[in-house]
Protein backbone atom coordinates (compact mmCIF):
# COMPACT_ATOMS: atom_id res chain seq x y z
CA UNK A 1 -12.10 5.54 30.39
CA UNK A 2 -12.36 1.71 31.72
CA UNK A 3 -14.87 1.26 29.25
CA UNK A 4 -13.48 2.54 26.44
CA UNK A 5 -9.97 0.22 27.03
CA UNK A 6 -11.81 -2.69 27.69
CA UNK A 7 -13.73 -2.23 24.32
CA UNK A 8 -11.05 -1.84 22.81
CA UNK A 9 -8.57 -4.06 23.82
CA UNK A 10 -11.84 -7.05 23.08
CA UNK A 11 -11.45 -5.68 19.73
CA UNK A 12 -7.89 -5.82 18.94
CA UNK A 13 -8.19 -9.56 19.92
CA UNK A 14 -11.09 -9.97 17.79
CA UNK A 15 -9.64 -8.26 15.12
CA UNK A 16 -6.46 -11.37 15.14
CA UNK A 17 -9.10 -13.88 14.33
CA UNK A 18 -11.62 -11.73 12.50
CA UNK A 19 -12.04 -11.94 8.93
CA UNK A 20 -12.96 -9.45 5.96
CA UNK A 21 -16.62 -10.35 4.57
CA UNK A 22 -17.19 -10.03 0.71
CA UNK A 23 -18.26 -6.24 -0.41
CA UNK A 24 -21.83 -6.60 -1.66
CA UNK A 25 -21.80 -2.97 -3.23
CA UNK A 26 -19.07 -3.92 -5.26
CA UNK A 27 -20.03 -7.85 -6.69
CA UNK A 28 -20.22 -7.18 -10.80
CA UNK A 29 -16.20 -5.70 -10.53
CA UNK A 30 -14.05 -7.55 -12.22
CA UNK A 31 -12.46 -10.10 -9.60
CA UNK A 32 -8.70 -9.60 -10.76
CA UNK A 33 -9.18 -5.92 -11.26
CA UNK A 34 -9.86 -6.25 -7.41
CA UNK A 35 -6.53 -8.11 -7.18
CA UNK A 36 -4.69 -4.81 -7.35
CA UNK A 37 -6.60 -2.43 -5.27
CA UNK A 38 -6.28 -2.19 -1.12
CA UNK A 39 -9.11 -3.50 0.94
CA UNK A 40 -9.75 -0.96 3.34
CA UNK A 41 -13.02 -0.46 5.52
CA UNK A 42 -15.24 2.62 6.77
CA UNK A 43 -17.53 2.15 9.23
CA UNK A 44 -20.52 4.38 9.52
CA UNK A 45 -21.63 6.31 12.86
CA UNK A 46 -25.22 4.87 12.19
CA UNK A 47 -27.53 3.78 9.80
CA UNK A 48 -26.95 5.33 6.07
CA UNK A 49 -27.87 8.68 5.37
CA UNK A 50 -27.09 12.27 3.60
CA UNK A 51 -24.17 12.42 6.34
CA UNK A 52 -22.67 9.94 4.34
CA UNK A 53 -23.39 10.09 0.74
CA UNK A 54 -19.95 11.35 -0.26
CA UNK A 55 -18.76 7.95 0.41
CA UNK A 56 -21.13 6.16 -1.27
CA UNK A 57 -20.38 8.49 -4.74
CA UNK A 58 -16.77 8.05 -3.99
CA UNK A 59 -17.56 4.59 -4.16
CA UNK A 60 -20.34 4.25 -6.89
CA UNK A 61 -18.50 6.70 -9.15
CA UNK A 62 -14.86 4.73 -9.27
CA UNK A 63 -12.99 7.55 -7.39
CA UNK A 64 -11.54 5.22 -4.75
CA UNK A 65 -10.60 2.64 -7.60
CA UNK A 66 -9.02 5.54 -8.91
CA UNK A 67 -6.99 5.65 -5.46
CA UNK A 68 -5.95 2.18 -5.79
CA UNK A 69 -8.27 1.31 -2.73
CA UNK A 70 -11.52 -1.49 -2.68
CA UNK A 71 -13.63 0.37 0.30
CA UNK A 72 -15.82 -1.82 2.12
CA UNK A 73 -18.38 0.56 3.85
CA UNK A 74 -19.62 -0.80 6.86
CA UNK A 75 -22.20 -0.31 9.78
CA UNK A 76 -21.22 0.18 13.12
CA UNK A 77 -23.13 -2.57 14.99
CA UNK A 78 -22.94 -2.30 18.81
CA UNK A 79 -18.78 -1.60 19.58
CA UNK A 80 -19.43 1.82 17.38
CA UNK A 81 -17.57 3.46 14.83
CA UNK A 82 -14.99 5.04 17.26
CA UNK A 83 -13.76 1.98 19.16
CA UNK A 84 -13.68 -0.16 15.71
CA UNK A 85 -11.76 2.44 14.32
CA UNK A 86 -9.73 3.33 17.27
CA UNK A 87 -8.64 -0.36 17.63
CA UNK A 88 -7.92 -1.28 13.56
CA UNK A 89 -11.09 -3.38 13.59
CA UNK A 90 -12.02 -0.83 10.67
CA UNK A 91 -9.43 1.86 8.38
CA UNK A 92 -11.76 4.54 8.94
CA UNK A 93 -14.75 5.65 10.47
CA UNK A 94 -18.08 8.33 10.59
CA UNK A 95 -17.11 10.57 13.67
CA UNK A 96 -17.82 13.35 16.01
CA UNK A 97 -15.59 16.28 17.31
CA UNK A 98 -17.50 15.68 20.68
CA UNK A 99 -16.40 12.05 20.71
CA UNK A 100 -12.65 12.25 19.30
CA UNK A 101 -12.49 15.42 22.14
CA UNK A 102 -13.39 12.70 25.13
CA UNK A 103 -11.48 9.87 23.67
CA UNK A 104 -8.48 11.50 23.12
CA UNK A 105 -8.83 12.75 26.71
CA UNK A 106 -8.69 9.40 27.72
CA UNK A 107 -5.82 8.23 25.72
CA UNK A 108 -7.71 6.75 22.81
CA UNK A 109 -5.66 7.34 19.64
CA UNK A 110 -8.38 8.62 17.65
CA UNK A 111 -7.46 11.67 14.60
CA UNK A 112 -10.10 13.29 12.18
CA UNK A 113 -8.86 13.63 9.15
CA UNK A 114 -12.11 15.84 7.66
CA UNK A 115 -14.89 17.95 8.81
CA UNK A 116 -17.96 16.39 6.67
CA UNK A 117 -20.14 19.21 7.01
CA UNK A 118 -18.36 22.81 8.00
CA UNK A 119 -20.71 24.10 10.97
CA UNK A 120 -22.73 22.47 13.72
CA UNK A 121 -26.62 22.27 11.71
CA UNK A 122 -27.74 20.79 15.36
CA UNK A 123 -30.15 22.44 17.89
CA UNK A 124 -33.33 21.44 19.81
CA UNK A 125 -36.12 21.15 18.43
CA UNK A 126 -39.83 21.25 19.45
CA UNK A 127 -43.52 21.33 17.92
CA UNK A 128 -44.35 24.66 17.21
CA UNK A 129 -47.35 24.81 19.90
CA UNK A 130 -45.13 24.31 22.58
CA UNK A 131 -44.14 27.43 21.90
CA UNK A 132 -40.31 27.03 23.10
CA UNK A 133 -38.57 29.89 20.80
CA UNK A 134 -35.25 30.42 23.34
CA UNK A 135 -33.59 28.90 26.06
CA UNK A 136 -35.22 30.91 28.35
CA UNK A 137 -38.44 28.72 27.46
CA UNK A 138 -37.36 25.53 27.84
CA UNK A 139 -37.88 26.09 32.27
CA UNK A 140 -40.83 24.04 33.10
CA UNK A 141 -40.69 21.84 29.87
CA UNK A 142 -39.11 17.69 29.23
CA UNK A 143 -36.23 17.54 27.31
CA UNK A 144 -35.60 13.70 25.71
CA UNK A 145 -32.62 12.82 25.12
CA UNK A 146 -30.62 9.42 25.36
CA UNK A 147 -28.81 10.09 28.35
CA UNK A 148 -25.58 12.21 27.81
CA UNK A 149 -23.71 14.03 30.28
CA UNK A 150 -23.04 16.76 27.77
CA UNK A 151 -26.90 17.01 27.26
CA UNK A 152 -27.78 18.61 30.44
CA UNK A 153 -24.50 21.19 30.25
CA UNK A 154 -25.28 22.25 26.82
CA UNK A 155 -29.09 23.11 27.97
CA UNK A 156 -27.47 24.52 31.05
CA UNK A 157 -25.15 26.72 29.15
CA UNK A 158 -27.51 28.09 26.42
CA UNK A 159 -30.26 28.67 29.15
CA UNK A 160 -27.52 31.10 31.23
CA UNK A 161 -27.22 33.28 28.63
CA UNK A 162 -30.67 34.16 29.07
CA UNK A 163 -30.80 33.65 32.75
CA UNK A 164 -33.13 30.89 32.90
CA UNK A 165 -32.86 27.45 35.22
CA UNK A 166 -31.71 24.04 33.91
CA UNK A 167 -33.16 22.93 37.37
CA UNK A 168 -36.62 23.81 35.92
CA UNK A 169 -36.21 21.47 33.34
CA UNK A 170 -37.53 17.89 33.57
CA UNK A 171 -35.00 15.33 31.71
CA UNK A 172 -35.59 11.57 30.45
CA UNK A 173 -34.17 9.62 28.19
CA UNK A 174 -36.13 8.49 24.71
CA UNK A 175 -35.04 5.49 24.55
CA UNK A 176 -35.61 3.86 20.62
CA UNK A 177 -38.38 6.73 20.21
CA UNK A 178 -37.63 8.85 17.05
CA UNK A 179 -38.88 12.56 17.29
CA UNK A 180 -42.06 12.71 16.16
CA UNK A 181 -42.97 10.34 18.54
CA UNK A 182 -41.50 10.80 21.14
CA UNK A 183 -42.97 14.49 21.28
CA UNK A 184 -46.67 13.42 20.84
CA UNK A 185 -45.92 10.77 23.83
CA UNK A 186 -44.34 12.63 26.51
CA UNK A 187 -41.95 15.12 25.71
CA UNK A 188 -41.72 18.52 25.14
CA UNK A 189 -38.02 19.19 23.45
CA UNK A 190 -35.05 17.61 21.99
CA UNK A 191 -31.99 17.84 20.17
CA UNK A 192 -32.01 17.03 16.36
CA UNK A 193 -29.88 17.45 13.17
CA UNK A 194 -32.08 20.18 10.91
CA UNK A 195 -30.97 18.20 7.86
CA UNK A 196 -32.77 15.03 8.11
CA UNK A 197 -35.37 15.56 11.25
CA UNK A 198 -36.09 19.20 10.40
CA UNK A 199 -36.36 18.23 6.39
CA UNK A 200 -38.53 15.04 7.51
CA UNK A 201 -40.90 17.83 9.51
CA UNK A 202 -41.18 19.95 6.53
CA UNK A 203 -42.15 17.19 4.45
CA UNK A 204 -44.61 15.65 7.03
CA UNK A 205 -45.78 19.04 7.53
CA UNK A 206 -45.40 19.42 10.86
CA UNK A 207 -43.98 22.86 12.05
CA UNK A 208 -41.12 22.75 14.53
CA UNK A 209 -39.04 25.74 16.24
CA UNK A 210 -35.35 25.63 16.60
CA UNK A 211 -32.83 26.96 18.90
CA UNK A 212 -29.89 26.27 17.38
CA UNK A 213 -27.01 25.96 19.33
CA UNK A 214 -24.57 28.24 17.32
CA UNK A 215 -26.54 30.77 17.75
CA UNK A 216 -26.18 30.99 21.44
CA UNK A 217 -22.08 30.10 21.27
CA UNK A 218 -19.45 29.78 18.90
CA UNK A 219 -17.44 27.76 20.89
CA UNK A 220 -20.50 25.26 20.09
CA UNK A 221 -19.91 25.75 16.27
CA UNK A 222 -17.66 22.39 16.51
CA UNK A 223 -17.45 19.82 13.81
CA UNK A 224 -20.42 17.10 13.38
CA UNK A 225 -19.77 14.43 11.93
CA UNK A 226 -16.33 14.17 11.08
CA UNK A 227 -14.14 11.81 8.86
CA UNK A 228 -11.39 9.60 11.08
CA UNK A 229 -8.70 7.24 11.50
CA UNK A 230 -5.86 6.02 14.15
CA UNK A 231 -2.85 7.50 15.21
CA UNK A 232 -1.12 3.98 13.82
CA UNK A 233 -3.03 3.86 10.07
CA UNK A 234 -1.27 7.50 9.78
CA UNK A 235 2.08 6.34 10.92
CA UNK A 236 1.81 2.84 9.53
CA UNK A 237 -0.15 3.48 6.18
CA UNK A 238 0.05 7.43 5.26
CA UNK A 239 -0.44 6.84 1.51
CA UNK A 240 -3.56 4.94 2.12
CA UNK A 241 -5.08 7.86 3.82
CA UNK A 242 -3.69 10.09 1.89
CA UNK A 243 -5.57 8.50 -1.54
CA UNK A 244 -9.22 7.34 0.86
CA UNK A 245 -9.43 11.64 1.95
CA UNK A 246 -8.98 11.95 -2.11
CA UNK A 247 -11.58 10.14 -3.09
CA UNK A 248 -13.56 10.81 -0.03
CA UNK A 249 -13.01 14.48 -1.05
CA UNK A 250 -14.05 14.23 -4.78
CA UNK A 251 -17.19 12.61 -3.59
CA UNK A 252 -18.63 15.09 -1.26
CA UNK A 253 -17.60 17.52 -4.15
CA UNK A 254 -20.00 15.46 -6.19
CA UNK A 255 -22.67 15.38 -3.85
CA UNK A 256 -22.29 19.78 -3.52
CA UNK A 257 -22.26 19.84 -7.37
CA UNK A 258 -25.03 17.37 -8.40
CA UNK A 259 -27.38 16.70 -5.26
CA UNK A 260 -29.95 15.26 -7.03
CA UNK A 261 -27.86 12.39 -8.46
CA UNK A 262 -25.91 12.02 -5.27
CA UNK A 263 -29.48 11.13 -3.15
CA UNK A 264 -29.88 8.27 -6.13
CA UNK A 265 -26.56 6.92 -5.64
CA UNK A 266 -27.00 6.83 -1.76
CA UNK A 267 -30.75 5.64 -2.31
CA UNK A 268 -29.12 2.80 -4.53
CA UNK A 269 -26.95 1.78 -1.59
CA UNK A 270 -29.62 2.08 0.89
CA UNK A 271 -33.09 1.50 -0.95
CA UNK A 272 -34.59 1.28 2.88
CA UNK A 273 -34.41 4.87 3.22
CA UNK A 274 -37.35 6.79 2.31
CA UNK A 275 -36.88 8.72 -1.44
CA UNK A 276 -38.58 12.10 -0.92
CA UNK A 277 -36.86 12.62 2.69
CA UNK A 278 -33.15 11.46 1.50
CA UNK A 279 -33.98 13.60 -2.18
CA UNK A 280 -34.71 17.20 -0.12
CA UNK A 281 -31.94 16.51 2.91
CA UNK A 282 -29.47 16.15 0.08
CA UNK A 283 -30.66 19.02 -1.69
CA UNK A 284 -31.05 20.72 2.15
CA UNK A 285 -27.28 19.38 3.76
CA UNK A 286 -25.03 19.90 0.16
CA UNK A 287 -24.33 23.32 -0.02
CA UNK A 288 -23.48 22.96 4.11
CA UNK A 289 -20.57 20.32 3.60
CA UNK A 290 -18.26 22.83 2.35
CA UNK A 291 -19.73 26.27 3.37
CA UNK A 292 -17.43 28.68 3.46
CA UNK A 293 -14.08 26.69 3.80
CA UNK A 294 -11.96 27.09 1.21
CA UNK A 295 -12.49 23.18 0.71
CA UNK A 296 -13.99 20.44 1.38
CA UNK A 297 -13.14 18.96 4.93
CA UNK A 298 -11.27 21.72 6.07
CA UNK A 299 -10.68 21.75 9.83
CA UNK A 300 -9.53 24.55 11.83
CA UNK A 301 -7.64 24.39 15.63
CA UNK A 302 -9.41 27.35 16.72
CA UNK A 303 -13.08 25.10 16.25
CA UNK A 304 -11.05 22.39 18.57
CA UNK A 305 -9.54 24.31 20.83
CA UNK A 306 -13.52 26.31 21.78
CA UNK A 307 -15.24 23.44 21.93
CA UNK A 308 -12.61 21.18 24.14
CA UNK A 309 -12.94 24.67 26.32
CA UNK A 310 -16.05 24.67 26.39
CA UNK A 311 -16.31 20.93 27.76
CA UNK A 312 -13.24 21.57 30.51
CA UNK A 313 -15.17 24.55 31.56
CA UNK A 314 -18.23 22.27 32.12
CA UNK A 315 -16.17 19.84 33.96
CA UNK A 316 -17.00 16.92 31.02
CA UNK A 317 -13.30 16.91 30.53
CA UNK A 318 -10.81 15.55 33.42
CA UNK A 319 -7.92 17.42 31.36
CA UNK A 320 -7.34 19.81 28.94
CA UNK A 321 -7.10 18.39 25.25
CA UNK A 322 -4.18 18.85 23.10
CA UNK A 323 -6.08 20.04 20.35
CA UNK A 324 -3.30 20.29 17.20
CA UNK A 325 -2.91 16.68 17.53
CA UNK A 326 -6.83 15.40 17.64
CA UNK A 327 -6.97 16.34 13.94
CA UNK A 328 -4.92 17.01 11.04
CA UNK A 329 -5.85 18.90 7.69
CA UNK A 330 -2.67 17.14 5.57
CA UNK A 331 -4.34 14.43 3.38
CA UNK A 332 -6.67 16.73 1.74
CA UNK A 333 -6.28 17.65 -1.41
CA UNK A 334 -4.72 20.86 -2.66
């Protein structure tokens, strides 16, 4: 909790003195067309991907013009999305049930206003030969992570249900390593988003197993990533996030309708990323970001209310969390 203050009260002084830079995405617009939209900033949780292509078509295709709003998207550098959102440094920000849960535990003022994709698509993952198919087979195995509490409870709780020993597992942390690496080096396990490491092991052609964590507990199903804002920029500013979850909505509906244009509009904005991995992720993560809500971003208390359970149980929470007021479902569109 010290932490997180300090970080945050550095950058609401920073933020005093702090100017916006120019939007580089958005240079050939008219500059007095500009005159009459609202600057407002997102910051990503990391470097661009298919978590985030709804934002860059809401962007590329006019919809937040539309809104009235000029959206700088940003990366997160080394404060991180949460505490640059959390402390007005950005408008909005690339999120994580898991995180919002802790900071709002700790009196951080963080909301999500969106579920980006519907269900958890995260699990551990490992090289086929290592043959780990179930909890149960991770005893006697190394698990990389990057050093998480919540790491070693959510191996401990998935290995219970199959009566297996977390103390049989060896744990380090990865550092930098990405996956691939990291499991040819010296470890045996670890935990991965299907949609962009799984896809890149398909394409690579390297066969991995996955234990998914939903299907072990629901009370894991929890929302990852997650679209937020501050307690004050809902108070303060409702219309503005009102019209940025409009536009933020139409273009995640763009990316579920046409995937294949979405990954060129995201490649466009990030022409780093490799083609064929960001073409089949989109076509791999779109049908996910709705699911079976009703609509896009739809968030529901009973998701919040397992998974801050789940963490209290585990004793990662030093209090319960007030769930109906860590998110809200009323900017969405009808």
């Amino acid at each position: 909790m010290k932490k997180w203050i300090a970080a945050i009260c550095s950058l609401l002084l920073l933020s005093g003195c702090a100017g916006n830079g120019p939007d580089n995405q958005t240079g050939s617009e008219d500059s007095d067309s500009k005159q009459d939209l609202k600057k407002v900033t997102v910051v990503l949780d990391w470097t661009p991907n298919t978590n985030h292509t709804g934002l860059y078509a809401a962007k590329d295709k006019g919809y937040f013009k539309e809104e009235g709003l000029d959206v700088e998207i940003i990366m997160p550098g080394e404060a991180g999305a949460d505490q640059l959102t959390a402390s007005g440094k950005a408008d909005f920000g690339v999120s994580y049930q898991e995180s919002i849960t802790e900071a709002r535990v700790q009196g951080v003022p963080l909301v999500s206003i969106a579920a980006v994709i519907q269900h958890n698509t995260s699990g551990f993952a490992s090289p086929a030969e290592k043959n780990i198919k179930s909890p149960k087979d991770f005893e006697g195995k190394t698990y990389g992570g990057w050093g998480a509490p919540v790491e070693k409870s959510v191996i401990d709780s998935l290995m219970k249900k199959e009566n297996a020993n977390i103390d049989k597992v060896s744990i380090v942390n990865m550092g930098d390593a990405d996956f691939f690496t990291a499991v040819k080096r010296d470890i045996d396990f670890a935990w991965i988003y299907y949609g962009w490491t799984g896809v890149e092991a398909e394409l690579r052609g390297e066969k991995i197993n996955m234990v998914y964590l939903t299907d072990y507990s629901e009370k894991l199903d929890y929302y990852t990533p997650v679209l937020a804002t501050s307690e004050k920029m809902i108070a303060d500013d409702p219309d503005t996030v009102k019209a940025f979850v409009k536009a933020a909505a139409r273009g995640y509906e763009f990316a579920i309708d046409q995937p294949g244009e979405a990954a060129d509009i995201l490649l466009k904005n990030a022409p780093d990323l490799d083609s064929e991995l960001v073409k089949k992720s989109q076509e791999w993560l779109s049908p996910r970001y709705q699911d079976d809500a009703s609509r896009w971003g739809e968030q529901k208390l009973e998701v919040w209310e397992n998974y801050a359970d789940w963490m209290h149980e585990n004793g990662l929470l030093d209090k319960e969390l007030d769930a109906g007021k860590a998110f809200t479902n009323d900017f969405l569109p009808e």
